[in-house]
Protein backbone atom coordinates (compact mmCIF):
# COMPACT_ATOMS: atom_id res chain seq x y z
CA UNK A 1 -24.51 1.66 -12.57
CA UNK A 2 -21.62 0.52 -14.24
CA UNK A 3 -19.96 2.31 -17.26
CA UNK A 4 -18.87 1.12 -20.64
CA UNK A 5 -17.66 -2.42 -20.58
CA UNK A 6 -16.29 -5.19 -22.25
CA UNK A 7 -16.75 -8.08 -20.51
CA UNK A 8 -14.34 -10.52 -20.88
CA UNK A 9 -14.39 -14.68 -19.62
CA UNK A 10 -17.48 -16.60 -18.48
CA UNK A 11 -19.69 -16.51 -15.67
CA UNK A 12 -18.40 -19.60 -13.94
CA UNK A 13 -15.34 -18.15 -13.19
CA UNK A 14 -14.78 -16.86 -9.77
CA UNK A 15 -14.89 -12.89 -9.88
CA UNK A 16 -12.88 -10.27 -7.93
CA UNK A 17 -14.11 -6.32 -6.90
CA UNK A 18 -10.85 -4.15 -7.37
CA UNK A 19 -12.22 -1.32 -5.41
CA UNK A 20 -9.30 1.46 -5.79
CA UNK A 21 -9.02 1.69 -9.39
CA UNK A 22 -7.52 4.61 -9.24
CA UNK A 23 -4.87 3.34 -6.92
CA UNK A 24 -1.14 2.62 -8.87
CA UNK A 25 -1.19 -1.06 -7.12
CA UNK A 26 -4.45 -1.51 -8.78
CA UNK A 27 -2.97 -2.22 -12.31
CA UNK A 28 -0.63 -4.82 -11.38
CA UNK A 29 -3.49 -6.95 -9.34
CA UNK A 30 -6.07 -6.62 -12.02
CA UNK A 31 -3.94 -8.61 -14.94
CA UNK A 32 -2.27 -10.88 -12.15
CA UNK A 33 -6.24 -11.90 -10.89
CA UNK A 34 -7.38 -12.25 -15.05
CA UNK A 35 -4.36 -14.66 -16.02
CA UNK A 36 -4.93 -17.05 -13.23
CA UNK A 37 -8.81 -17.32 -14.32
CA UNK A 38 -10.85 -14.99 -12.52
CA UNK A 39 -13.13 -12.15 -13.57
CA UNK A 40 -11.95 -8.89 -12.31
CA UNK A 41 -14.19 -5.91 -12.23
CA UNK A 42 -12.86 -2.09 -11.14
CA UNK A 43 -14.56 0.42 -9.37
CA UNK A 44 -12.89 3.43 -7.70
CA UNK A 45 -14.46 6.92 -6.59
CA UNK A 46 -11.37 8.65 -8.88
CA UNK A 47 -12.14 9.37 -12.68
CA UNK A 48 -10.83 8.40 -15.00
CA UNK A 49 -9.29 5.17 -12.75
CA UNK A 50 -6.11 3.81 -15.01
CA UNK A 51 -7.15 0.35 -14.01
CA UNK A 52 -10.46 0.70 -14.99
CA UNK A 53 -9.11 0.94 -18.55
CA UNK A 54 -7.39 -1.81 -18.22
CA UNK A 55 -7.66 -4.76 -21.49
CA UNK A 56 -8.04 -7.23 -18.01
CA UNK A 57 -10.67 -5.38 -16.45
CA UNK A 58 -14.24 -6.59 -17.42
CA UNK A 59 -16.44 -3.91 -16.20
CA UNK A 60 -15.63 -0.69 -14.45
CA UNK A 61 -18.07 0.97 -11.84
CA UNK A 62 -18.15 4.29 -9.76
CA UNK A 63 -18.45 4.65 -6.37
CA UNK A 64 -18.40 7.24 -3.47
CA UNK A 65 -15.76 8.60 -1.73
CA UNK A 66 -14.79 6.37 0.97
CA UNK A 67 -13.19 9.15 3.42
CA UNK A 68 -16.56 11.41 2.68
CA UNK A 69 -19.22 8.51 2.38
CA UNK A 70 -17.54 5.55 3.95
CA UNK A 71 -21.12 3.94 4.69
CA UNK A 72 -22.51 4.54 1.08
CA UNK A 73 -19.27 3.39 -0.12
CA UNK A 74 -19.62 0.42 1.36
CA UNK A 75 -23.42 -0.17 0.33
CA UNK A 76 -22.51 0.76 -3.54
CA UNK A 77 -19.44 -1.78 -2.65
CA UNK A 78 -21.49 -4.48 -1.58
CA UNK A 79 -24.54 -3.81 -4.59
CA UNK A 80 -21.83 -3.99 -7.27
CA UNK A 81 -20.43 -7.46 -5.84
CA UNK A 82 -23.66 -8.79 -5.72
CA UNK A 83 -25.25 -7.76 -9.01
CA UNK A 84 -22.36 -8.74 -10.68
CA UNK A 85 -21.57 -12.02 -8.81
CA UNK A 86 -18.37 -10.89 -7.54
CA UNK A 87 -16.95 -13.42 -4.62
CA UNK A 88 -14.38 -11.13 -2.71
CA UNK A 89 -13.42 -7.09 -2.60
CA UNK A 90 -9.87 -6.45 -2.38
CA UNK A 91 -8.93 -2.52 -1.42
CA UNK A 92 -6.17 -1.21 -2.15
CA UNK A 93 -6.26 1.75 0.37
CA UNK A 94 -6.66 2.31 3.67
CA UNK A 95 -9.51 4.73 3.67
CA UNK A 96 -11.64 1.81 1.95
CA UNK A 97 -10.09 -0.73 3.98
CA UNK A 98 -11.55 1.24 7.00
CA UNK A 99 -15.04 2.10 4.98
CA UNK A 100 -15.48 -1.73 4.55
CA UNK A 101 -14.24 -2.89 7.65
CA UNK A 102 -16.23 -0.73 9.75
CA UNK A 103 -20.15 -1.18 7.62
CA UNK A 104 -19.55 -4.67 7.03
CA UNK A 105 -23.00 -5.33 7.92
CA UNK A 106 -23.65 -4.13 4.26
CA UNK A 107 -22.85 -7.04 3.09
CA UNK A 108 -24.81 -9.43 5.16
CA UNK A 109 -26.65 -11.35 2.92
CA UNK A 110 -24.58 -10.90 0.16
CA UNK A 111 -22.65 -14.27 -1.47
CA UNK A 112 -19.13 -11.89 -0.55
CA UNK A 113 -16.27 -13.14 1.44
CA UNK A 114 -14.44 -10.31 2.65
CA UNK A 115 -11.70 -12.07 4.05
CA UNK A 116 -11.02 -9.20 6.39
CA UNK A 117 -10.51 -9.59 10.20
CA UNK A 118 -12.70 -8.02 12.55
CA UNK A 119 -13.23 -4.52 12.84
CA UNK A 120 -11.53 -4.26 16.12
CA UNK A 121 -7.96 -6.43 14.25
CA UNK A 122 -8.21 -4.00 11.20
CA UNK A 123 -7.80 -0.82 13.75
CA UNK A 124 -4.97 -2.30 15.75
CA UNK A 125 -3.37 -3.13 12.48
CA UNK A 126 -3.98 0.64 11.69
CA UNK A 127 -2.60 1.76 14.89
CA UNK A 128 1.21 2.70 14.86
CA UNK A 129 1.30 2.85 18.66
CA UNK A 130 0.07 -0.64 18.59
CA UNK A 131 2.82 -1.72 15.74
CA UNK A 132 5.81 -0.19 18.11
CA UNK A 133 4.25 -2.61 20.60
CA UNK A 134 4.00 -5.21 18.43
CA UNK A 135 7.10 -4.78 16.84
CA UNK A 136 9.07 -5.08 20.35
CA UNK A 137 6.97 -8.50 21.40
CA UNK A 138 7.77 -9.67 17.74
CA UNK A 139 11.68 -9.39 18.22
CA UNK A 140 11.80 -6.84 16.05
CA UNK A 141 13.23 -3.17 16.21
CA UNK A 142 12.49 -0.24 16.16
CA UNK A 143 12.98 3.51 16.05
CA UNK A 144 13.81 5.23 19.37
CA UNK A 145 9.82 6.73 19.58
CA UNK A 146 8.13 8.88 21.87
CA UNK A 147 4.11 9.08 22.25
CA UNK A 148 3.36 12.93 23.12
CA UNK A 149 0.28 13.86 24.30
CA UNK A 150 0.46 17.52 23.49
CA UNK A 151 2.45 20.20 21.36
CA UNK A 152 4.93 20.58 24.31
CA UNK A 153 5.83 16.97 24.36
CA UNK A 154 6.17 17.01 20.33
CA UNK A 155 8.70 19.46 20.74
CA UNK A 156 10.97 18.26 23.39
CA UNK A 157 10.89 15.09 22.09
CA UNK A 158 12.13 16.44 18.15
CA UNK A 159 14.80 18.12 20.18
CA UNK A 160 15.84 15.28 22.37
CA UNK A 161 16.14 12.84 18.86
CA UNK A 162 17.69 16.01 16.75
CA UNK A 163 15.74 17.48 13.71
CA UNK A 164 14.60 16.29 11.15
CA UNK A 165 12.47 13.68 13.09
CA UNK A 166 9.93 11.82 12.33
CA UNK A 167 6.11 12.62 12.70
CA UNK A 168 3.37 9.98 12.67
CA UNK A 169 -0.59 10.47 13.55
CA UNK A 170 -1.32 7.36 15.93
CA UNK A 171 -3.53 6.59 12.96
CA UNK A 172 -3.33 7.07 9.53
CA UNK A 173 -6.86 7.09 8.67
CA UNK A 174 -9.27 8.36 11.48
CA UNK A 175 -12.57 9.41 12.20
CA UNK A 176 -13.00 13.73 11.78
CA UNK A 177 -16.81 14.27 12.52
CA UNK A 178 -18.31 13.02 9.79
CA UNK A 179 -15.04 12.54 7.43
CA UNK A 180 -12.37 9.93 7.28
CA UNK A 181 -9.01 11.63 7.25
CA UNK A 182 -5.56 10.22 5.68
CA UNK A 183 -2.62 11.74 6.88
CA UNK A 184 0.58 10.49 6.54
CA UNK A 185 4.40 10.67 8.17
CA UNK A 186 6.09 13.75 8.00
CA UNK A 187 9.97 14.71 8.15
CA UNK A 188 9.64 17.97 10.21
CA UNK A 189 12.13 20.50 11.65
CA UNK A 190 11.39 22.83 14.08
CA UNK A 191 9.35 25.52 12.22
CA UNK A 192 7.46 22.95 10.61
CA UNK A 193 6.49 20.91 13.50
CA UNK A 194 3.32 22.70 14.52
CA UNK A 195 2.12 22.97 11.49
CA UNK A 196 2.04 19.42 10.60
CA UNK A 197 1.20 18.37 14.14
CA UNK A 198 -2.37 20.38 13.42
CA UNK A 199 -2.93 17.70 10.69
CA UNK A 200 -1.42 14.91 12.42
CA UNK A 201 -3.84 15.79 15.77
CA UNK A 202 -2.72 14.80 19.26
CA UNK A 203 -1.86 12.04 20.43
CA UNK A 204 0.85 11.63 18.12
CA UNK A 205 4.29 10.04 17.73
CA UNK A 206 7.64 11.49 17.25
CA UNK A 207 10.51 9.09 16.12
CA UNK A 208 14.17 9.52 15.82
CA UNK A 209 15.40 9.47 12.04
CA UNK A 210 16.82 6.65 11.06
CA UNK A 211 19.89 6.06 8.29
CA UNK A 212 19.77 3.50 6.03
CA UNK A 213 18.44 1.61 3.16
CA UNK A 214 14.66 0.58 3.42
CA UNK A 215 13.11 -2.68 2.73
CA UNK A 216 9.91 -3.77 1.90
CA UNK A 217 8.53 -6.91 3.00
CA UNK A 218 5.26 -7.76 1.15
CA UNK A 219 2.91 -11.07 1.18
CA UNK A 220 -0.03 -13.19 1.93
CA UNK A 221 -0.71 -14.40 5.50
CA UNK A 222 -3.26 -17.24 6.32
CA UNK A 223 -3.35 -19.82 8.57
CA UNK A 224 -0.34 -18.74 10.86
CA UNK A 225 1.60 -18.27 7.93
CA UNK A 226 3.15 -16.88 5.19
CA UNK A 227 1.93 -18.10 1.89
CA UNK A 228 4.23 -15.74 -0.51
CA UNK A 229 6.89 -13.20 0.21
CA UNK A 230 8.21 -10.25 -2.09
CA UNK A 231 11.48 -8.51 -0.21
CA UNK A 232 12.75 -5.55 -2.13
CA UNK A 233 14.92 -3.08 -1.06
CA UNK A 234 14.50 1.07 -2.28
CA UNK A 235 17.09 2.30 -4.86
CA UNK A 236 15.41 5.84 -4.99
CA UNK A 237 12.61 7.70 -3.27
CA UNK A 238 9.91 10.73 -4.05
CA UNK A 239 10.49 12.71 -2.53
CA UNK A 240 14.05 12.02 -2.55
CA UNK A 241 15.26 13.03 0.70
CA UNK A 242 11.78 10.82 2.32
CA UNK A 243 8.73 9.38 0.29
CA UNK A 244 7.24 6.49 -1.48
CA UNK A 245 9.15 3.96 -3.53
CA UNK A 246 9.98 5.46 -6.79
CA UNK A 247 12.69 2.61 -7.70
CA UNK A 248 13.68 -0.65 -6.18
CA UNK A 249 14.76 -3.82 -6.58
CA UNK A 250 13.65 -7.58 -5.42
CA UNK A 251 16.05 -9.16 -2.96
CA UNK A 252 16.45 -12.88 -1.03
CA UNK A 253 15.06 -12.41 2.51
CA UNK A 254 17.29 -11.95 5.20
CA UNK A 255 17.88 -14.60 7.18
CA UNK A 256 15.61 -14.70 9.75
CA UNK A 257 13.61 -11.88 8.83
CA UNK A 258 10.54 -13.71 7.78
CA UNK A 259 10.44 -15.84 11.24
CA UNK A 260 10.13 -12.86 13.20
CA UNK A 261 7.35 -10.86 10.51
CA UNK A 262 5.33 -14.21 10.80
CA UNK A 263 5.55 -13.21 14.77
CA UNK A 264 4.66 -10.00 14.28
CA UNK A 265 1.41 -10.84 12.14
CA UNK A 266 0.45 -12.93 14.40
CA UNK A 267 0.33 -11.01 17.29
CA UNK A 268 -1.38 -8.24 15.35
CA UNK A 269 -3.77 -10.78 14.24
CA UNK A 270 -3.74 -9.80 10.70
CA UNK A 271 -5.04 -12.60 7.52
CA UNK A 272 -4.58 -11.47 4.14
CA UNK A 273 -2.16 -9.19 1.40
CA UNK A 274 0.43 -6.96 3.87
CA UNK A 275 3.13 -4.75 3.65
CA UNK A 276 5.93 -4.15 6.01
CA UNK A 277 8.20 -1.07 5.59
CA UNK A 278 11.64 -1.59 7.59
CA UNK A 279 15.39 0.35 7.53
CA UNK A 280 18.45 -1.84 7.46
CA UNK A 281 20.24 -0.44 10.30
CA UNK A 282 22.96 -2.81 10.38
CA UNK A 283 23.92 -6.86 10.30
CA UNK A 284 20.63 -8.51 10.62
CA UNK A 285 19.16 -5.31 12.43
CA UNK A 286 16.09 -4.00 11.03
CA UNK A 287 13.68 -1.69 12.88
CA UNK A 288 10.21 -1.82 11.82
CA UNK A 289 9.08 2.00 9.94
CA UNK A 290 5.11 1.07 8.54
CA UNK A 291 2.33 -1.11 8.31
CA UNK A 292 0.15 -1.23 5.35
CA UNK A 293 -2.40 -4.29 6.05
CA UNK A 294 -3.93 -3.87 2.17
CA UNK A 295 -2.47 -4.59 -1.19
CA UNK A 296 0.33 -1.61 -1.74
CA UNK A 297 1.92 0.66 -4.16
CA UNK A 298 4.71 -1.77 -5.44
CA UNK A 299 2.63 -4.55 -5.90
CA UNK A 300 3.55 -4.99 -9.22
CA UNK A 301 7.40 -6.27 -8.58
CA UNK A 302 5.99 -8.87 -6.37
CA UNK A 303 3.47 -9.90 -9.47
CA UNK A 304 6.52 -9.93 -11.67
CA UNK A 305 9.50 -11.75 -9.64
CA UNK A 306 6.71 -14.85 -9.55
CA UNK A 307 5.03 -13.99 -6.17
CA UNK A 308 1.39 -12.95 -7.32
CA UNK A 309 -0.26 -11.99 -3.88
CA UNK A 310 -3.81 -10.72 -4.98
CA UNK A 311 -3.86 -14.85 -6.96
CA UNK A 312 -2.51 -16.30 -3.56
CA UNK A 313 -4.87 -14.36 -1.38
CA UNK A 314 -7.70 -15.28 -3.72
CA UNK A 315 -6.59 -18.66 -4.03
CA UNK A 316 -6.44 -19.60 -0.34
CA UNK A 317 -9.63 -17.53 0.31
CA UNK A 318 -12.19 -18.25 -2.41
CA UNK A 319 -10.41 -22.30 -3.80
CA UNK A 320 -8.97 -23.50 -0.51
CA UNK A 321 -5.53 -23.45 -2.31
CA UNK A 322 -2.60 -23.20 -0.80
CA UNK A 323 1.01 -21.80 -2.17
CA UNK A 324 4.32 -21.39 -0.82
CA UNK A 325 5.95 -18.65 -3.00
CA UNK A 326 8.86 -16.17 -2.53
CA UNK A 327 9.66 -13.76 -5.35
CA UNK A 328 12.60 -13.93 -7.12
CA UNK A 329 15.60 -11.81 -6.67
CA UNK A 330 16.84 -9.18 -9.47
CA UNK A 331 13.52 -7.59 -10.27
CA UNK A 332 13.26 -4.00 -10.63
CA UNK A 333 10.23 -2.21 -10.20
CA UNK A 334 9.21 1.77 -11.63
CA UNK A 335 6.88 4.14 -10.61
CA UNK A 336 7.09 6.40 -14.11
CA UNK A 337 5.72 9.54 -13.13
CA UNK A 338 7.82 9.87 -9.64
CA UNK A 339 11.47 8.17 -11.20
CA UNK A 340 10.34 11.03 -14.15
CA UNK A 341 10.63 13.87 -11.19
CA UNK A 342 13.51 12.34 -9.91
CA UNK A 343 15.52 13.02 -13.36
CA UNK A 344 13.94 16.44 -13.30
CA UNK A 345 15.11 17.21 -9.93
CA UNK A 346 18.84 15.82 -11.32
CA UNK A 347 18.53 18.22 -14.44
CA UNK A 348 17.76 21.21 -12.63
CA UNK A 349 20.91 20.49 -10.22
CA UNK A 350 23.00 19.68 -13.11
CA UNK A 351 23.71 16.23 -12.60
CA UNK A 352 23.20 15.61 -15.76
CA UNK A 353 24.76 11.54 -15.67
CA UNK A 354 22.51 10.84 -12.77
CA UNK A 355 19.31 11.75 -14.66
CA UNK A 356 20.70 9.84 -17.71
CA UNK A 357 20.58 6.67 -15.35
CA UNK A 358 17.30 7.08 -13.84
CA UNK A 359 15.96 7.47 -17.68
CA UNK A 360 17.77 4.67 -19.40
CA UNK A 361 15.56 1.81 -19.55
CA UNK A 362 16.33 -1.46 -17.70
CA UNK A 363 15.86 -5.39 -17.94
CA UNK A 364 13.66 -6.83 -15.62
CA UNK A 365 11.61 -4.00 -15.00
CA UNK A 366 7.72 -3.74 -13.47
CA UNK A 367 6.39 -0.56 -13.78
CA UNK A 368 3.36 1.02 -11.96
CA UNK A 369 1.50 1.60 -15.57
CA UNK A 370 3.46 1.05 -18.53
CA UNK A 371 2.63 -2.16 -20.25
CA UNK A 372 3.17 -2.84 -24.14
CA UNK A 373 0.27 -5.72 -24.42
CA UNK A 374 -2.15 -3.27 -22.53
CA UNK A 375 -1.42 0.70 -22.67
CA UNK A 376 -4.68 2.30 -21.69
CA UNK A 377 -3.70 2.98 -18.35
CA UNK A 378 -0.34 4.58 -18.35
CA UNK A 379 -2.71 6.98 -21.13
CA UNK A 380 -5.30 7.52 -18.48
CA UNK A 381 -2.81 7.81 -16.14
CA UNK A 382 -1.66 10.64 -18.04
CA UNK A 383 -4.46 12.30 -18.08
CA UNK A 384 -4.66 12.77 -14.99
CA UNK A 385 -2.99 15.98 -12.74
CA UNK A 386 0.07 14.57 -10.97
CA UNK A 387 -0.91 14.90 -7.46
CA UNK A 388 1.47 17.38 -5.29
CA UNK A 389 4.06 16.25 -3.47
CA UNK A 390 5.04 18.36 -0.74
CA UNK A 391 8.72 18.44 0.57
CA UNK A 392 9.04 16.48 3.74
CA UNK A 393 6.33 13.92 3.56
CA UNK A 394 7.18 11.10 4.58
CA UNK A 395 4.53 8.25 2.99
CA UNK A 396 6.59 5.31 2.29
CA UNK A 397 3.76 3.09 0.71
C-alpha cells in the first residue's frame, strides 16, 4: 500500500523502483531518473526515507526489512513494480541487492527487468576473497592480505602487517540463521581485534594498512564495457582517521586505470551501476580496497560532473541506448551531516581555521541532500537520528 503521493508525468513513460529510499545515494538517482523522462517511485523499509519526499519522486511505498525479511522484501518488491507498472528495481544497498538477487523467482511473471546477474555472479561480486583474486588476474594491486581461518591466524597476521590493520568479513552481507547481516571493515589494534572478529565471523581477512589518498571509480558496465565513468578522489573522511566519503572531488582517470577495471569487471562478471574503492600508492600504482556492485553513497558527484549512471544503466537496459560518458573533472561532492562532524571534531581540537574551511561553502558542489529547487529531503533527513559512528570502522562506501 503506498502512502501519500503526488504523482507526477504520464503513464507511457518508462518507470523506475528506487528501493532504498532511505539510502543517501537515493536522492541523487531519483531527480537524475525524473529529468531524463522516467517515472520514479521510492520505497525503502526506513521511515521517514528523505528520497521518498523528494518533489521527483511520484509515489513512495513501504517495505520490509531486507536483512530480517529478505523473501517478503522481495515479494512486496516485485507487487509494487507490478501494480504500479514499474520496468526495473535499482537497490541501492547490498542487503537488498542480496534480498533480490537471491528470491528472484518473485518476480517471474512480472513485466520487471532486473538487470541483475545471476545469483551465483552477485555473490562472487560480494566476496572480497574473490575480489583479491580478481584484482591480481585483472593487473591490478592490492593490499598485502592474509585469509585466517581462526582467531590465532587473525592475530599473527595483525602482528606480522603492524597495527592498525585492516579487518574485512569474507562477505559483507551474509546469511545468520534466519537474518541477513551487514558488517563492514574495521581498523583494529590489538585489544580490539577479537572483538570485532566476533562480528566479522571466521573466515575472515586481515590486510596491511595502506597510506595514501583513495579513489573512487564509479560507472555503468554492459556489454564488455564501460558506458560512463565518475573518478573522484577523497579530500576528507568520517570517521576521519578511516570511513566513508565525507568530501571529495571529481578527477580525469588515470591513465590506464579504466583498461584494467574493465578487466576486472569482466572477470567478476558483473553488468550494471559499480563502485570501485582504490588507494593511490604511488605513480600509476593503485591497489584495489572495495567493491560495491550497486549504486553508492557518492552517487550524486557522478550525476553532477555529467555522468548520470542510474539514466545510463536505465538507458542501455530498458531503451537499448547506448552512451559513452566520463564525468567531468572539478566537481566537489558533500555529505552534510558527516563534513558537519568533521568541523565539530576541528572545534573541539581547536583548529579553529580548519573547521572554518570545511564550513565555507564551495562552487561546484553536489551534496548528499541539500537541494534549493527541492528541500524536503535534507528536512527529513533531519529528522532523522544521525546513525553512530563508531571509531575505527572502516566502511568506505
Amino acid at each position: 500500500m503506498a502512502f501519500t503521493a503526488q504523482p507526477m508525468g504520464h503513464a507511457s513513460k518508462l518507470g523506475v523502483l528506487i528501493v532504498d529510499a532511505g539510502e543517501r545515494s537515493a536522492v541523487a538517482a531519483c531527480e537524475s531518473l525524473a529529468r531524463a523522462g522516467y517515472r520514479v517511485g521510492t520505497a525503502s523499509s526506513q521511515h521517514p526515507a528523505p528520497t521518498g519526499w523528494s518533489r521527483f519522486s511520484e509515489c513512495r511505498f513501504s517495505l520490509p526489512n531486507p536483512r530480517m525479511k529478505p523473501r517478503d522484501f522481495a515479494a512486496r518488491v516485485a507487487a509494487i513494480a507490478a501494480d504500479g507498472g514499474y520496468s526495473t528495481v535499482l537497490p541501492c544497498s547490498e542487503g537488498s541487492l542480496w534480498a533480490i538477487s537471491n528470491n528472484r523467482e518473485q518476480f517471474d511473471g512480472a513485466e520487471v527487468r532486473l538487470g541483475l546477474p545471476d545469483p551465483e555472479t552477485v555473490k562472487r561480486c560480494t566476496d572480497k576473497v574473490k575480489l583479491v583474486e580478481s584484482a591480481v588476474g585483472a593487473g591490478l594491486s592490492i593490499p598485502e592480505t592474509s585469509v585466517c581461518a581462526d582467531l590465532d591466524e587473525a592475530v599473527a597476521a595483525a602482528e606480522r602487517f603492524g597495527f592498525p590493520a585492516v579487518l574485512k568479513p569474507c562477505r559483507t552481507v551474509f546469511r545468520d540463521a534466519d537474518e541477513t547481516r551487514h558488517v563492514a571493515s574495521a581498523l583494529v589494534d590489538a585489544q580490539s581485534l577479537e572483538a570485532r572478529l566476533a562480528e566479522a565471523g571466521l573466515p575472515c581477512l586481515i590486510q596491511r594498512r595502506e597510506q595514501g589518498s583513495i579513489m573512487s571509480v564509479g560507472g555503468v558496465f554492459a556489454d564488455g564495457r564501460l558506458l560512463a565513468t565518475a573518478c573522484s578522489r577523497y579530500l576528507r573522511t568520517w570517521p576521519a582517521e578511516a570511513g566513508p566519503v565525507s568530501f571529495s572531488q571529481s578527477i580525469d582517470a588515470p591513465e590506464g586505470l579504466l583498461d584494467a577495471i574493465s578487466r576486472l569487471l569482466e572477470v567478476l562478471g558483473w553488468e550494471g551501476i559499480f563502485e570501485l574503492e582504490l588507494i593511490e600508492r604511488g605513480e600509476g600504482d593503485y591497489a584495489v580496497l572495495d567493491f560495491n556492485p550497486r549504486i553508492y553513497g557518492s552517487l550524486a558527484l557522478a550525476v553532477k560532473a555529467g555522468a548520470p549512471l542510474p539514466v545510463v544503466w536505465c538507458d542501455w537496459l530498458l531503451r537499448g541506448k547506448e552512451a559513452s560518458l566520463a564525468a567531468r573533472p572539478g566537481v566537489f561532492y558533500r555529505w552534510e551531516d558527516a563534513d558537519l562532524r568533521n568541523a565539530l571534531r576541528c572545534l573541539r581540537k581547536g583548529h579553529f581555521g580548519r573547521a572554518t574551511s570545511i564550513l565555507r561553502p564551495k562552487r561546484k558542489v553536489a551534496h548528499a541532500y541539500f537541494r534549493w529547487h527541492d528541500p524536503l529531503p535534507l528536512a527529513v533527513r533531519g529528522l532523522r537520528p544521525f546513525p553512530p559512528f563508531r571509531r575505527g570502522k572502516l566502511s568506505l562506501r
